[in-house]
N, C-alpha and C. Protein backbone atom coordinates (compact mmCIF):
# COMPACT_ATOMS: atom_id res chain seq x y z
N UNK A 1 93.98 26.46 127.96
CA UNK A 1 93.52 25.39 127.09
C UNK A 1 92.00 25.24 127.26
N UNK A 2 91.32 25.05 126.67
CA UNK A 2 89.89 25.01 126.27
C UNK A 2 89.65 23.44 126.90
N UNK A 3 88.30 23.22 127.11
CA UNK A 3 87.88 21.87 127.09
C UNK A 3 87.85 21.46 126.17
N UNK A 4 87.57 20.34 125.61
CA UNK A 4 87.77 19.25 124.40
C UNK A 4 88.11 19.18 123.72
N UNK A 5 89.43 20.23 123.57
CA UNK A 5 90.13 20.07 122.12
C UNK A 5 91.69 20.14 122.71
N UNK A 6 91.74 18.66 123.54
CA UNK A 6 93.28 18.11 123.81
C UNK A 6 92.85 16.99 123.05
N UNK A 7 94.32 16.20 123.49
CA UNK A 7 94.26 15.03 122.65
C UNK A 7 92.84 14.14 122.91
N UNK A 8 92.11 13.81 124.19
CA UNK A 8 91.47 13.00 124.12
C UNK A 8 90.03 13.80 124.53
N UNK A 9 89.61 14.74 124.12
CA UNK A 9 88.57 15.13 124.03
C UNK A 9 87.51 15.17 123.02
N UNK A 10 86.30 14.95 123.06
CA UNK A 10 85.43 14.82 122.05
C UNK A 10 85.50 15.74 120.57
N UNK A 11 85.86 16.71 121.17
CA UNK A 11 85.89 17.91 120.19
C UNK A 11 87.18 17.72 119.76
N UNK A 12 88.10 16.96 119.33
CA UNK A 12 89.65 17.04 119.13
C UNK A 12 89.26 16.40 117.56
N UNK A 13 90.33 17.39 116.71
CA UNK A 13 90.15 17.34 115.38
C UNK A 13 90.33 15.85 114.86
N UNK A 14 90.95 15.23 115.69
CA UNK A 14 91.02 13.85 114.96
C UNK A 14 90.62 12.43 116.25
N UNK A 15 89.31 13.06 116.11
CA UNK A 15 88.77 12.36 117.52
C UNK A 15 88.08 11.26 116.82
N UNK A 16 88.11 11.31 115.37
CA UNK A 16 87.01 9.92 114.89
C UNK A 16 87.56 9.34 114.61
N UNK A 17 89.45 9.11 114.27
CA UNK A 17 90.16 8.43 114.00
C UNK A 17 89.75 7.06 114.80
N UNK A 18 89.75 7.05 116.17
CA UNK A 18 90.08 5.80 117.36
C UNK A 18 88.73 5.03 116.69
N UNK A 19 87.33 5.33 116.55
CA UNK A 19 86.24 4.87 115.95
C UNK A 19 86.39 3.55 114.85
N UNK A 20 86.97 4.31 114.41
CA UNK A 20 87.29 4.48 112.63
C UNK A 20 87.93 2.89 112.77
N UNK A 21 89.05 2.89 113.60
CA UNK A 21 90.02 2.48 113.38
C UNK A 21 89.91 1.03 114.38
N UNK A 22 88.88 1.36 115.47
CA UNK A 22 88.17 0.01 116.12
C UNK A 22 87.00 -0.54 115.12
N UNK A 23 86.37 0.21 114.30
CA UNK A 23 85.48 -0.61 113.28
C UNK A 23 86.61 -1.81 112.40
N UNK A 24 87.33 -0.41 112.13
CA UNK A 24 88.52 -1.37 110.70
C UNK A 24 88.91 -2.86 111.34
N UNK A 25 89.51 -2.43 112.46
CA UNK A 25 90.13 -3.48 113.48
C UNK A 25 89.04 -5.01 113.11
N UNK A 26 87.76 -4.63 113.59
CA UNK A 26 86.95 -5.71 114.03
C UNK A 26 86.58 -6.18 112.63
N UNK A 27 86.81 -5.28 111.36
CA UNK A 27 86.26 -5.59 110.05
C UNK A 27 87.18 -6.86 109.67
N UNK A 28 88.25 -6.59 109.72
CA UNK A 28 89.69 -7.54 109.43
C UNK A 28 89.73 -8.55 110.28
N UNK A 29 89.24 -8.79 111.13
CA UNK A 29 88.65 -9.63 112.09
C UNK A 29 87.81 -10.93 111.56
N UNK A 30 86.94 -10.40 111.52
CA UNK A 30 85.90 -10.97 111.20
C UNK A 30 85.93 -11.76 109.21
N UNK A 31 86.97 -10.83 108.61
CA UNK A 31 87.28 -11.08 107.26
C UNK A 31 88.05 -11.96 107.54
N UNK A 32 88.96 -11.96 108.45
CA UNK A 32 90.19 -13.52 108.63
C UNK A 32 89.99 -14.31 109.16
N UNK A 33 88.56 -14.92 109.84
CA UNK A 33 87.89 -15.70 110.75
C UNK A 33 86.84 -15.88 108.95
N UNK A 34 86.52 -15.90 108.34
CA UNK A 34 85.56 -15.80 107.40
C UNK A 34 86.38 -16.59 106.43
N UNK A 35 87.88 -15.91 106.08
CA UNK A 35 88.73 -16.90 105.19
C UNK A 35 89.37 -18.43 105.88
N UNK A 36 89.37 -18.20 106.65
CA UNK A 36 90.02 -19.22 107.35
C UNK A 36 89.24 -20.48 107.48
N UNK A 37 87.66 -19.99 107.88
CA UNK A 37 86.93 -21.05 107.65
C UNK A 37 86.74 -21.69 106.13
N UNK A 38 86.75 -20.53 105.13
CA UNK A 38 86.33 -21.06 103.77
C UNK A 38 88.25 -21.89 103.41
N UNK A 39 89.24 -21.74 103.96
CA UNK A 39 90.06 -22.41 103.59
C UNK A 39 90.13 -23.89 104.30
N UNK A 40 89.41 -24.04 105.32
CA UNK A 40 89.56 -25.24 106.44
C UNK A 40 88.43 -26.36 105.17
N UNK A 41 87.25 -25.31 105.14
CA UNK A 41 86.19 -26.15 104.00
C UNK A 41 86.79 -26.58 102.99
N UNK A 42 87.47 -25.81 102.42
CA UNK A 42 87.98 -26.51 100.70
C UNK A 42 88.84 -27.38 101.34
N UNK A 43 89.56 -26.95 102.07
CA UNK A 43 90.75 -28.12 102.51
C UNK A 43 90.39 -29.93 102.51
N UNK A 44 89.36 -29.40 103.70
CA UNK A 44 89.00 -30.89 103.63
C UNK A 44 87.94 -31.73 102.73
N UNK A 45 87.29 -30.76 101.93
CA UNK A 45 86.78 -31.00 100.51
C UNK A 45 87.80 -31.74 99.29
N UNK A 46 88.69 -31.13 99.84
CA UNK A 46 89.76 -31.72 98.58
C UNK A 46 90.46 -32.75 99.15
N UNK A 47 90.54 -32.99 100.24
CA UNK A 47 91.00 -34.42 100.55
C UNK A 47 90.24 -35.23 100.49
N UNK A 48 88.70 -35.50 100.57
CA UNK A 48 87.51 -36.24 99.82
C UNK A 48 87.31 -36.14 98.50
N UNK A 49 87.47 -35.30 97.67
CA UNK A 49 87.50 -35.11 96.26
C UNK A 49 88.68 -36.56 95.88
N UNK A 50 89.97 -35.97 96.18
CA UNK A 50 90.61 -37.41 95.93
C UNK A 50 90.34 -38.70 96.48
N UNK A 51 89.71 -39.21 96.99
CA UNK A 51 89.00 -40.15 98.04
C UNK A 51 88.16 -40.66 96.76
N UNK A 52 87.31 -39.73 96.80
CA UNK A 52 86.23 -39.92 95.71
C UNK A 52 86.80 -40.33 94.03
N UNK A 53 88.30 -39.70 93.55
CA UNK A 53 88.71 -39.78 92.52
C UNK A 53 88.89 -41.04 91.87
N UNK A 54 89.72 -41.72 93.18
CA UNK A 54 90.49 -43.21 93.40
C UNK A 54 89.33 -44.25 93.11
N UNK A 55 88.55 -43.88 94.11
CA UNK A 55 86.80 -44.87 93.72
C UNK A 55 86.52 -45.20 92.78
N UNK A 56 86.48 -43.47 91.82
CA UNK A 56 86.06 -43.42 90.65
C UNK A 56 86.39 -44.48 90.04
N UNK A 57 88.11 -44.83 89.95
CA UNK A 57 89.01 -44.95 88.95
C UNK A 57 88.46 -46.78 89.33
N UNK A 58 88.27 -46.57 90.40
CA UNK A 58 88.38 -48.50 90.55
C UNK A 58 87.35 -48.95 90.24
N UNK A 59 86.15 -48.22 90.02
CA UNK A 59 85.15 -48.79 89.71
C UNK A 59 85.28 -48.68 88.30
N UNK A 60 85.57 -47.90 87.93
CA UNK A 60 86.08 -48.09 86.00
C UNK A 60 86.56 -49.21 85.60
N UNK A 61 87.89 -49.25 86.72
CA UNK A 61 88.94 -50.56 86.32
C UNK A 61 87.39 -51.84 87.12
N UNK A 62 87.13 -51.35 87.62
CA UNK A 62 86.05 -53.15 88.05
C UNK A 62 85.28 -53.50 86.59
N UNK A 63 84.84 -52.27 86.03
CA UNK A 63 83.65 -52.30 85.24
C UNK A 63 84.16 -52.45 83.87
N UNK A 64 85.49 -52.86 83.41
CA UNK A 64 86.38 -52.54 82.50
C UNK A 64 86.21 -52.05 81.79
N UNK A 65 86.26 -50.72 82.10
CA UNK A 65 86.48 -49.51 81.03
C UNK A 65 87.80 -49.18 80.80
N UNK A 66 88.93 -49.67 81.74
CA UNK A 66 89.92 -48.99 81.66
C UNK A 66 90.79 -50.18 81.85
N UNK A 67 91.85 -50.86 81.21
CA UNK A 67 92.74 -51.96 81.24
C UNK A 67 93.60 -51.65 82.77
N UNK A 68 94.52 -52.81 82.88
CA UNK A 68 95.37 -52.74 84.32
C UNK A 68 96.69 -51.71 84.30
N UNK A 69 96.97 -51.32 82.83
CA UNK A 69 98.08 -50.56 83.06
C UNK A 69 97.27 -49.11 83.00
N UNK A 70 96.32 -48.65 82.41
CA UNK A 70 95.91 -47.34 82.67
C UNK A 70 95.19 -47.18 83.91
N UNK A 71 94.46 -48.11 84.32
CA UNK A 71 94.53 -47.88 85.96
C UNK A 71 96.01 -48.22 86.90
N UNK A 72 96.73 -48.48 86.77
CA UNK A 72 98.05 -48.22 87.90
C UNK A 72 98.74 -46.93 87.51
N UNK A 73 98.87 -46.51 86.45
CA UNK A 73 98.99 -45.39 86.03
C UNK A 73 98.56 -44.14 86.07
N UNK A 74 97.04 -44.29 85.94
CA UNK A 74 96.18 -43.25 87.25
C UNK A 74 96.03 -43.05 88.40
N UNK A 75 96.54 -44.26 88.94
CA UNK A 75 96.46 -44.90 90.50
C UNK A 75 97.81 -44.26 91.05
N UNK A 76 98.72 -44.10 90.21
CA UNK A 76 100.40 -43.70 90.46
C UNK A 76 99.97 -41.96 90.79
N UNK A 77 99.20 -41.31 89.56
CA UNK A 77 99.21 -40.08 89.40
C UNK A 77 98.31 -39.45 90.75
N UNK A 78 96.83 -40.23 90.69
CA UNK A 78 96.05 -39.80 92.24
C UNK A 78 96.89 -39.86 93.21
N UNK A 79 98.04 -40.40 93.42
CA UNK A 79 98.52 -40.44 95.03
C UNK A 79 99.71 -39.37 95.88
């Protein structure tokens, strides 16, 4: 048998696979640490979005733009 062309020798025909395949590794990594944060952000964006919705709606109903049954009615649907 020759030097470097067993399984774990430099010269072994499919020696760039392990490379290859620790880049990929760390790529998918770093892509699911990347989504995870952009899902944690919207998440709690959208639980202030409705926060913000409800406000909206009451300051409408303060400012009467909107009578008492179409605000409880929106008020039913925000919750």
């Amino acid at each position: 048998m020759m030097w470097g062309w067993g399984y774990g020798g430099y010269g072994a025909p499919w020696g760039w696979v392990g490379p290859v395949m620790m880049a990929a590794f760390w790529i998918a990594v770093t892509v699911g640490i990347v989504f995870l944060v952009r899902f944690f952000v919207r998440h709690s964006r959208q639980s202030g979005s409705e926060e913000s919705a409800l406000e909206a709606l009451r300051r409408r109903y303060a400012k009467g733009e909107i009578g008492k049954e179409e605000y409880e009615e929106k008020r039913k649907d925000l919750s």
